[in-house]
C-alpha atoms as a PDB file:
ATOM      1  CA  UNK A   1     -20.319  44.441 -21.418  1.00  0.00           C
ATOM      2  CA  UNK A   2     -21.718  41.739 -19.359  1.00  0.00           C
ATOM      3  CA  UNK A   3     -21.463  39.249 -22.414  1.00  0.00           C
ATOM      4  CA  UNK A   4     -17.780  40.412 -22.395  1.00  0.00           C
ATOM      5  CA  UNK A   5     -17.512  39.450 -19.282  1.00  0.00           C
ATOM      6  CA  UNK A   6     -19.455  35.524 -19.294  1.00  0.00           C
ATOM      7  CA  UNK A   7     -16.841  35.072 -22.196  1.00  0.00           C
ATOM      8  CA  UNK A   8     -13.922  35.951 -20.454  1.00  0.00           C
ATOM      9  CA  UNK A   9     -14.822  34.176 -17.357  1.00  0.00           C
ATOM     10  CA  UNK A  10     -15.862  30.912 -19.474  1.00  0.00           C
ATOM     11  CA  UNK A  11     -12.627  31.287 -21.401  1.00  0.00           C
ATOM     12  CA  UNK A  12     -10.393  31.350 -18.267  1.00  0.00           C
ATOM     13  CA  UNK A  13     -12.205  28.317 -16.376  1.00  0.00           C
ATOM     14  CA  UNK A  14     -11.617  26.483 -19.572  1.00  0.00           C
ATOM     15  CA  UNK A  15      -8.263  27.266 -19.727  1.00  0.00           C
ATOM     16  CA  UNK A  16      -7.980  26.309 -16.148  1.00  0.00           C
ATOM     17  CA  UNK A  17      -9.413  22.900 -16.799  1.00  0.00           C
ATOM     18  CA  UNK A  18      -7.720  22.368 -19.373  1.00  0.00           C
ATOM     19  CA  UNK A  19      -4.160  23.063 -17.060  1.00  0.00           C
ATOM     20  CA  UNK A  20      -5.474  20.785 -15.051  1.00  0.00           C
ATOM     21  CA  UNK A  21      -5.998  17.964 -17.029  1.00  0.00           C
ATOM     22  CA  UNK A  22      -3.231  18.137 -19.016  1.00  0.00           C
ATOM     23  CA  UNK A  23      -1.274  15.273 -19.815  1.00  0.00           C
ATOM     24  CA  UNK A  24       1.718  14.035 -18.798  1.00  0.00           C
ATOM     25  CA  UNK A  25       5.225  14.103 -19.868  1.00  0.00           C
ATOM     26  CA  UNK A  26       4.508  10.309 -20.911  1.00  0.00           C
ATOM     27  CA  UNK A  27       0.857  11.722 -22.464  1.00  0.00           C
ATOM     28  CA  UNK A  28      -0.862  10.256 -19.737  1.00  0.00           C
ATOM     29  CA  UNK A  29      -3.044  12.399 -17.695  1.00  0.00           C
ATOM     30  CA  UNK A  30      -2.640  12.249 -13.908  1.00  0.00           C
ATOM     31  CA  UNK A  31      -5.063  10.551 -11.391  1.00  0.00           C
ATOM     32  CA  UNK A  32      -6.529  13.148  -8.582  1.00  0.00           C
ATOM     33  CA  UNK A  33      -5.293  10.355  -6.137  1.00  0.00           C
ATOM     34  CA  UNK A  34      -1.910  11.197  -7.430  1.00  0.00           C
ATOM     35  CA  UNK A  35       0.238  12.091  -4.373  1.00  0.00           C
ATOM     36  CA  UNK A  36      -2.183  10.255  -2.040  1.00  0.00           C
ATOM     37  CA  UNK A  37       0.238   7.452  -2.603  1.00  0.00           C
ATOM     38  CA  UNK A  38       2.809   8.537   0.099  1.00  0.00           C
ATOM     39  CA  UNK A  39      -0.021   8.500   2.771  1.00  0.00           C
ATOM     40  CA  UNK A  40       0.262   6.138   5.924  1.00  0.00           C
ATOM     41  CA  UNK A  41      -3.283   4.827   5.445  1.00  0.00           C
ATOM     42  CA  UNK A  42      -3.555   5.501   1.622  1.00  0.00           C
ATOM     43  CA  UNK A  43      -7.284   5.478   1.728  1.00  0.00           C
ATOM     44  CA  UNK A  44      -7.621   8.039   4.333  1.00  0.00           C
ATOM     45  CA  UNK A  45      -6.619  11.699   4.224  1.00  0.00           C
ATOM     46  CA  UNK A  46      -5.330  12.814   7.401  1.00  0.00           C
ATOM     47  CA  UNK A  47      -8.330  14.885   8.523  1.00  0.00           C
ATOM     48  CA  UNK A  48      -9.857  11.528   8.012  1.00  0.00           C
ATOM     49  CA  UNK A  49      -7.055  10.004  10.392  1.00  0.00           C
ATOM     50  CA  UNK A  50      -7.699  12.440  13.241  1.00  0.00           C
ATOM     51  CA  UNK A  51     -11.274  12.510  12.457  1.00  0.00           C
ATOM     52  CA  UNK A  52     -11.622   8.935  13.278  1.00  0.00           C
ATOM     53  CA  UNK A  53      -8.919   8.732  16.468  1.00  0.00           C
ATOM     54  CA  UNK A  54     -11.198  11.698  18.068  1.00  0.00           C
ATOM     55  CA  UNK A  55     -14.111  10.209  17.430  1.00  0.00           C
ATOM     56  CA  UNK A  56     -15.788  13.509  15.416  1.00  0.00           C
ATOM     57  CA  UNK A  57     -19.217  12.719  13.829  1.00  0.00           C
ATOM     58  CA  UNK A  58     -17.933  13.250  10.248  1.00  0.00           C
ATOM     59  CA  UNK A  59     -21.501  13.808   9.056  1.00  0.00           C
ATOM     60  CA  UNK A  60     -22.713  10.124  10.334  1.00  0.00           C
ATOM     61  CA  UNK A  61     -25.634  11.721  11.647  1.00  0.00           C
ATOM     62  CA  UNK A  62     -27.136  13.822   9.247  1.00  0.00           C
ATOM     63  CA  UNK A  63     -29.721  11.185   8.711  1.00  0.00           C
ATOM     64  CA  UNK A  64     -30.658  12.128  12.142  1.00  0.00           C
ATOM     65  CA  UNK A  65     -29.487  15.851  12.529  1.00  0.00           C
ATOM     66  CA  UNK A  66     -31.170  16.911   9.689  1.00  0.00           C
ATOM     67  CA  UNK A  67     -34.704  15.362  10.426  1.00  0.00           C
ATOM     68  CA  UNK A  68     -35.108  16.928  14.066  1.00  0.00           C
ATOM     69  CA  UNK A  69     -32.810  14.693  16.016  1.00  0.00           C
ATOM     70  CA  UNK A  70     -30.327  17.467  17.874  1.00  0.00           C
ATOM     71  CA  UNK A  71     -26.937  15.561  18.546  1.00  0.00           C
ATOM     72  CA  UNK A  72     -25.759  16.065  22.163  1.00  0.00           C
ATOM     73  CA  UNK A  73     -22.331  17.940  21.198  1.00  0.00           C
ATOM     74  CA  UNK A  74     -24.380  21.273  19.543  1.00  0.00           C
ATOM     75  CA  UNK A  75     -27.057  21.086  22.778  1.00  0.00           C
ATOM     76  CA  UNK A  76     -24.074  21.333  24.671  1.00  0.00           C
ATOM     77  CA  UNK A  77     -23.071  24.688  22.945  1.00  0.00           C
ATOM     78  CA  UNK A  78     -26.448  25.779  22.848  1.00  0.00           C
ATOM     79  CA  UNK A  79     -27.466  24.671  26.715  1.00  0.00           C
ATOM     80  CA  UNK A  80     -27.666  28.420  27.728  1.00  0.00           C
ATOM     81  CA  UNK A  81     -30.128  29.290  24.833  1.00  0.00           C
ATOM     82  CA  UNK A  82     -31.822  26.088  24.770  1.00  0.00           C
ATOM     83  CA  UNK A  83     -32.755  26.735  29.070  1.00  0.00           C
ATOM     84  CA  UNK A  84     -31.252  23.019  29.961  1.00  0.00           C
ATOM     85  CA  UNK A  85     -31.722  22.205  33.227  1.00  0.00           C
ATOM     86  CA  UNK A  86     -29.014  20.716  35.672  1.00  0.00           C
ATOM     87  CA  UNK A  87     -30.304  17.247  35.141  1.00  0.00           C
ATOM     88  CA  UNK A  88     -31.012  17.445  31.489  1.00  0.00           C
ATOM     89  CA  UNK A  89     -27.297  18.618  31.105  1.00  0.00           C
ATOM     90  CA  UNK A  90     -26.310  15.841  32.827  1.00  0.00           C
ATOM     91  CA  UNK A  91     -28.230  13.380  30.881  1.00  0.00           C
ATOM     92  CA  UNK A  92     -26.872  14.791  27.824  1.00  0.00           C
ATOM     93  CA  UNK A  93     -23.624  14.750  29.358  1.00  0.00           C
ATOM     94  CA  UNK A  94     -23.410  11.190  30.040  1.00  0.00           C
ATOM     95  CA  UNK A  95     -25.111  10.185  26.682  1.00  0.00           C
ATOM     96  CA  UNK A  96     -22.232  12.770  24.915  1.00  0.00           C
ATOM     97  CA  UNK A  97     -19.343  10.756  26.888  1.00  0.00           C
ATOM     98  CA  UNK A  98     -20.538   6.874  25.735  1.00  0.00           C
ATOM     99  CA  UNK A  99     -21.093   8.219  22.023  1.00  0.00           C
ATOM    100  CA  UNK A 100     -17.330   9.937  22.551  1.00  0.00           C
ATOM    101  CA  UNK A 101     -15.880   6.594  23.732  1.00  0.00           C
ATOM    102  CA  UNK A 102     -17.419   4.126  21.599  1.00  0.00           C
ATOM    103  CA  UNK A 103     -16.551   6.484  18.477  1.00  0.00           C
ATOM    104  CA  UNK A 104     -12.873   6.947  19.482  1.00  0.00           C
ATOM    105  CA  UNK A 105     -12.782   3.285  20.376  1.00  0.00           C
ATOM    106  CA  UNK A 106     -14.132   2.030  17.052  1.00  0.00           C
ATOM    107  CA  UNK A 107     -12.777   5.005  15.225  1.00  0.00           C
ATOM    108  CA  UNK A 108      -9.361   3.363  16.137  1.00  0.00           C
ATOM    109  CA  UNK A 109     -10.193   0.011  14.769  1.00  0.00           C
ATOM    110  CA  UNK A 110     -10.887   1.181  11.409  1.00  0.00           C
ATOM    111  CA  UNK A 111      -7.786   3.176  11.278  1.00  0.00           C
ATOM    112  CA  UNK A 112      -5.930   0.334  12.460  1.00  0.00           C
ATOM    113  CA  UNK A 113      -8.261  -2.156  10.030  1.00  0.00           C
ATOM    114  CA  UNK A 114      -7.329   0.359   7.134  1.00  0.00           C
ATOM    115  CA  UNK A 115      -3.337   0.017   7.716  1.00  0.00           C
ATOM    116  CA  UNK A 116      -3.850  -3.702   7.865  1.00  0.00           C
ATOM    117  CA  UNK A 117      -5.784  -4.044   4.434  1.00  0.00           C
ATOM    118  CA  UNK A 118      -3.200  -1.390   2.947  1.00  0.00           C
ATOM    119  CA  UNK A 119      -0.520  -2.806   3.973  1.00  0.00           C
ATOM    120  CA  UNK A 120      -1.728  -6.288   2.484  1.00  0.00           C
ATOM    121  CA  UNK A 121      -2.173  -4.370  -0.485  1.00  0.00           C
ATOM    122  CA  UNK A 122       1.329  -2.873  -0.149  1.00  0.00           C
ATOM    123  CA  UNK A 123       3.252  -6.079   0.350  1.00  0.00           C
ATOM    124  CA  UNK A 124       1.453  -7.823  -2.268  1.00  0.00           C
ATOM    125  CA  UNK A 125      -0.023 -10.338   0.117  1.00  0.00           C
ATOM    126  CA  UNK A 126      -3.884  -9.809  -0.174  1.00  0.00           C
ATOM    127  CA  UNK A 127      -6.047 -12.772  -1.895  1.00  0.00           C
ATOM    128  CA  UNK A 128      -9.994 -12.681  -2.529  1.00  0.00           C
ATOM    129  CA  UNK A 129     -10.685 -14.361   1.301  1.00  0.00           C
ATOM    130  CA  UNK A 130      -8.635 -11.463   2.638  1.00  0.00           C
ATOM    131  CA  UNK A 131      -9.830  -9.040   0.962  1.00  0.00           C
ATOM    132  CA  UNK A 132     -13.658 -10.418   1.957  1.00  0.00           C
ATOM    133  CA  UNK A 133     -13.071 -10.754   5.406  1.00  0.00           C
ATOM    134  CA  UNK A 134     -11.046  -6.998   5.684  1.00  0.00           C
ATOM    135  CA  UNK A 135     -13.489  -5.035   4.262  1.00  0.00           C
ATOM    136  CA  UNK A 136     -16.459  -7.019   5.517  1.00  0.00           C
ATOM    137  CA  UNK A 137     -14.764  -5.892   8.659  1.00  0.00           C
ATOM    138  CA  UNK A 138     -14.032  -2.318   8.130  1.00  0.00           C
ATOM    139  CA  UNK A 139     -17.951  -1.937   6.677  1.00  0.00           C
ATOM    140  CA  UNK A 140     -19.002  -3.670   9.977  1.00  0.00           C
ATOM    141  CA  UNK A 141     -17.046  -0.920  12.396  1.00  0.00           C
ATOM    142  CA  UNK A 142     -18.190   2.232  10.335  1.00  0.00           C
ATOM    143  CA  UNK A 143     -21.696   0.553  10.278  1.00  0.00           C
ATOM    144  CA  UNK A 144     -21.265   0.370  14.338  1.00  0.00           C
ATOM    145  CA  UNK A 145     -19.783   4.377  14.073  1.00  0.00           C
ATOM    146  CA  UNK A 146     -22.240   4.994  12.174  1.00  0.00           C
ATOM    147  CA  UNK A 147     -24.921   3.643  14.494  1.00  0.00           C
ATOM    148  CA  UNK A 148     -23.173   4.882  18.047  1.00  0.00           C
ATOM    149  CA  UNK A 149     -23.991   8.746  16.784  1.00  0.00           C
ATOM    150  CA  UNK A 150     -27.114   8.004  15.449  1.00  0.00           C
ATOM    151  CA  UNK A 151     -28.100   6.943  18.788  1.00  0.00           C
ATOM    152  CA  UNK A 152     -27.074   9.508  20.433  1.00  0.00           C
ATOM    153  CA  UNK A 153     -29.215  11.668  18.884  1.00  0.00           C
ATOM    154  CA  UNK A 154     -32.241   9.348  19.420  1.00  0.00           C
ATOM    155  CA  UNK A 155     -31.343   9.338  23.017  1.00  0.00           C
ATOM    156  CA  UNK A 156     -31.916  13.055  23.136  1.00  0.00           C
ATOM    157  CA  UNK A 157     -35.374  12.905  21.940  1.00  0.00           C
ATOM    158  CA  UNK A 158     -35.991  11.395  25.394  1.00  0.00           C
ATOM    159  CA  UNK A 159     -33.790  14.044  27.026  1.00  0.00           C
ATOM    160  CA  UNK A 160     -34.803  17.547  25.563  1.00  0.00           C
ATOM    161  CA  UNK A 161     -38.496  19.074  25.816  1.00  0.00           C
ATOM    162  CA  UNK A 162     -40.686  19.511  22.458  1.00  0.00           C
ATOM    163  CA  UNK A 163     -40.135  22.805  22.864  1.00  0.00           C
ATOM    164  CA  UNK A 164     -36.138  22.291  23.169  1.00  0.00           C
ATOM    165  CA  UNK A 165     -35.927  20.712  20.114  1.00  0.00           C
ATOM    166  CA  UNK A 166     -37.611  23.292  18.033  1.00  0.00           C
ATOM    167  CA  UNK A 167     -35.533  26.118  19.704  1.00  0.00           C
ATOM    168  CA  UNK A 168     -32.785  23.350  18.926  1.00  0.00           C
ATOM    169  CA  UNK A 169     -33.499  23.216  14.797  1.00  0.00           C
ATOM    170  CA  UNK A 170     -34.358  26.826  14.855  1.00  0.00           C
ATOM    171  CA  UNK A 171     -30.580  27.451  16.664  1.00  0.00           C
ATOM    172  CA  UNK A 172     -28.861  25.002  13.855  1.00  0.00           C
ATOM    173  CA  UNK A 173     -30.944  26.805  11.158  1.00  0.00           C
ATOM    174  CA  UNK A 174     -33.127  23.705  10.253  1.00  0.00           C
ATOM    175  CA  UNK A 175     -36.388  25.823  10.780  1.00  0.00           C
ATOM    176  CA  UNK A 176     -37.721  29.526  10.965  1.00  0.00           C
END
């Protein structure tokens, strides 16, 4: 019976891959970008969009967050069971805040950078120096995103007791 049932689910996740993948009318399979065309910023979804404009850590920090580094945002939810005091909140406060504005601030150049190189793409007006100096530009502002919430959660090393932060990974399910 259990055989019977490995087949049958095999067979029908075949089946579905194979619906999937099926070709065209023309015989041409379609791209999984297909429909991403009619995006404003074609290379970013809009949970990307928003993502950016609100200045969300999009995993930037994981480098961080996942090696003992708590972020200030999931202190903040946790300041009750982590026993902050008034001046540590503050501290992580302020720290949360410049991380918030930078990100939204440079979050809304690379939207803005991404609409620019798309829109050279769209008009059919990009060459090789554009294209160089627009990405080399967009790299440099998620590079800076990148680096504004990994600091953040350096700053909090400074911030939070020893103690904190391993009631901090234990709370985020990092450690036992």
């Amino acid at each position: 019976m259990q055989k019977r049932k490995i087949f049958v689910t095999a067979t029908a996740l075949f089946l579905l891959a194979a619906c999937n993948h099926a070709p065209s009318e023309e015989g041409h399979s379609h791209s999984p970008y297909s429909g991403q065309e009619k995006r404003i910023v074609k290379a970013l979804s809009g949970s990307d969009v928003t993502s950016y404009l609100n200045g969300e850590g999009m995993g930037l920090a994981k480098a961080a967050e996942l090696n003992g580094y708590p972020g200030p945002k999931h202190i903040l939810e946790n300041e009750s069971a982590l026993g902050l005091s008034s001046e540590q909140k503050a501290d992580v406060q302020k720290s949360f805040g410049k991380m918030k504005d930078n990100a939204v601030d440079l979050g809304k150049q690379i939207v803005e950078k991404e609409k620019e190189l798309d829109s050279l793409f769209s008009h059919n007006k990009i060459d090789n120096s554009m294209l160089q100096e627009k990405t080399q530009t967009i790299a440099q502002l998620q590079g800076d995103l990148r680096k504004t919430h990994l600091q953040a959660h350096l700053e909090m090393m400074t911030i939070l007791s020893p103690v904190q932060i391993e009631k901090y990974n234990r709370l985020r399910g990092y450690k036992n």
